[in-house]
C-alpha atoms as a PDB file:
ATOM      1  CA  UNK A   1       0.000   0.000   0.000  1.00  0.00           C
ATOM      2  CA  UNK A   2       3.093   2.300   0.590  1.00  0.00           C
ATOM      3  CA  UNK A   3       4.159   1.530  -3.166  1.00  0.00           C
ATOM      4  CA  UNK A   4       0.497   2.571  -4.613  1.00  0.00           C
ATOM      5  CA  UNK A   5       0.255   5.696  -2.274  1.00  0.00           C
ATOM      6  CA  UNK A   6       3.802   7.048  -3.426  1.00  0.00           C
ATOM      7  CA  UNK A   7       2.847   6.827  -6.705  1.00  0.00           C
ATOM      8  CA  UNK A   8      -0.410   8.551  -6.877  1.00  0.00           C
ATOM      9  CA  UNK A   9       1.468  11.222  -3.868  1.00  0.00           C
ATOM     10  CA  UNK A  10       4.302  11.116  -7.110  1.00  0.00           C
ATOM     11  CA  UNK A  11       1.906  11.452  -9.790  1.00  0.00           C
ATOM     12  CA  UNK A  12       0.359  14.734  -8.128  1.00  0.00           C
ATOM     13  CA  UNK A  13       3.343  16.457  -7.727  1.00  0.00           C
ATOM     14  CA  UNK A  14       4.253  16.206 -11.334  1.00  0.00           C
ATOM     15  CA  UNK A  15       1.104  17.053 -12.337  1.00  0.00           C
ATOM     16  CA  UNK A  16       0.672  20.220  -9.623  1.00  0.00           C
ATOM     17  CA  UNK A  17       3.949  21.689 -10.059  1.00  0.00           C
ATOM     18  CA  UNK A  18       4.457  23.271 -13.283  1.00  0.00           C
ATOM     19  CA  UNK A  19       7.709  24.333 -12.844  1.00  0.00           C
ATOM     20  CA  UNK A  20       9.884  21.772 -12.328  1.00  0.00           C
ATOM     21  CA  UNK A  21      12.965  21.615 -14.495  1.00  0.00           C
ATOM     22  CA  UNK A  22      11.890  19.792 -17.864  1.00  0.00           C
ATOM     23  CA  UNK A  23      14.780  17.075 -17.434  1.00  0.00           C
ATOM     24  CA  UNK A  24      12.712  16.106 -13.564  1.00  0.00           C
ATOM     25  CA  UNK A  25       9.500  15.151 -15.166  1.00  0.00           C
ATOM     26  CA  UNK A  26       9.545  12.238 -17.187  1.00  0.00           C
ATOM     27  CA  UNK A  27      11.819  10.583 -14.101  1.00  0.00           C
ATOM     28  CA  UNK A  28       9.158  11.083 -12.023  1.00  0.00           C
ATOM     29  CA  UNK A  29       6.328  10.112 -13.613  1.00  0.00           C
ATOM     30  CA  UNK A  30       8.208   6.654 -14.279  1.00  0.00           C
ATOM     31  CA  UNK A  31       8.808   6.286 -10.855  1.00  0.00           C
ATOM     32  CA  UNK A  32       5.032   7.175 -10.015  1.00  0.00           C
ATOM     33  CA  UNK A  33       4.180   4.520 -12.897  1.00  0.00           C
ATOM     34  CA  UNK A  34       6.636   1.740 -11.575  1.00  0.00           C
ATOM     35  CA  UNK A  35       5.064   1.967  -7.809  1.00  0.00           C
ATOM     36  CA  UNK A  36       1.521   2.506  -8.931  1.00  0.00           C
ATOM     37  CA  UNK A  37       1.935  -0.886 -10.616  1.00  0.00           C
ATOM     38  CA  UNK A  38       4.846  -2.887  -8.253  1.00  0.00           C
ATOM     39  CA  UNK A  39       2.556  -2.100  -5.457  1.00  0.00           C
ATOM     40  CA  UNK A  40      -0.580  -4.090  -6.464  1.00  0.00           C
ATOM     41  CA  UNK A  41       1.589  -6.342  -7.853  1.00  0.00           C
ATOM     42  CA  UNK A  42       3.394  -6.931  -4.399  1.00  0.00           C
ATOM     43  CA  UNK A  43      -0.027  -7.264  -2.386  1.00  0.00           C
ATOM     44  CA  UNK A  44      -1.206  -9.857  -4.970  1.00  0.00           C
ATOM     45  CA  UNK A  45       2.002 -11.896  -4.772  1.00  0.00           C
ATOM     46  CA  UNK A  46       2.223 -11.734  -0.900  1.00  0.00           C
ATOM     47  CA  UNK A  47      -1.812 -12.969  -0.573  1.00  0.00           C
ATOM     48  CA  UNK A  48      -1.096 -15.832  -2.786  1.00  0.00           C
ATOM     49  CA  UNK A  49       2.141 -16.666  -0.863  1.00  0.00           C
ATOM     50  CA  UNK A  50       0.236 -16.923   2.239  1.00  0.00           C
ATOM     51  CA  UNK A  51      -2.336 -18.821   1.293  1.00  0.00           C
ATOM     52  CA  UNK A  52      -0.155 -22.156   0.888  1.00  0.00           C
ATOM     53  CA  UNK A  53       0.957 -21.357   4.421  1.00  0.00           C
ATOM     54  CA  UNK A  54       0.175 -24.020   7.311  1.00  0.00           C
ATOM     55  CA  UNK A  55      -1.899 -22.999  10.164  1.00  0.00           C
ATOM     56  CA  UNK A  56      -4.089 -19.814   7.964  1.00  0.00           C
END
């Protein structure tokens, strides 16, 4: 959940600030991109891993 909320907390600052330096943008908006999509990616993979646990 940390992942997704960077992102979108990423995404706004890119998107609020219009004057950051050109060569800062497209960095950040991959960034925002990668966690927006690692962190549901990392919740899915740790609720399948638990699920062949013992004892849940």
């Amino acid at each position: 959940m940390s992942l997704l909320g960077a992102g979108v907390v990423l995404m706004t600052v890119t998107n609020m600030l219009p004057g950051l330096p050109l060569g800062l943008s497209p960095p950040l908006l991959v960034v925002s991109i990668g966690c927006c999509l690692s962190g549901p990616a990392l919740m899915l993979w740790s609720a399948a891993t638990s699920r062949g646990t013992p004892g849940n």
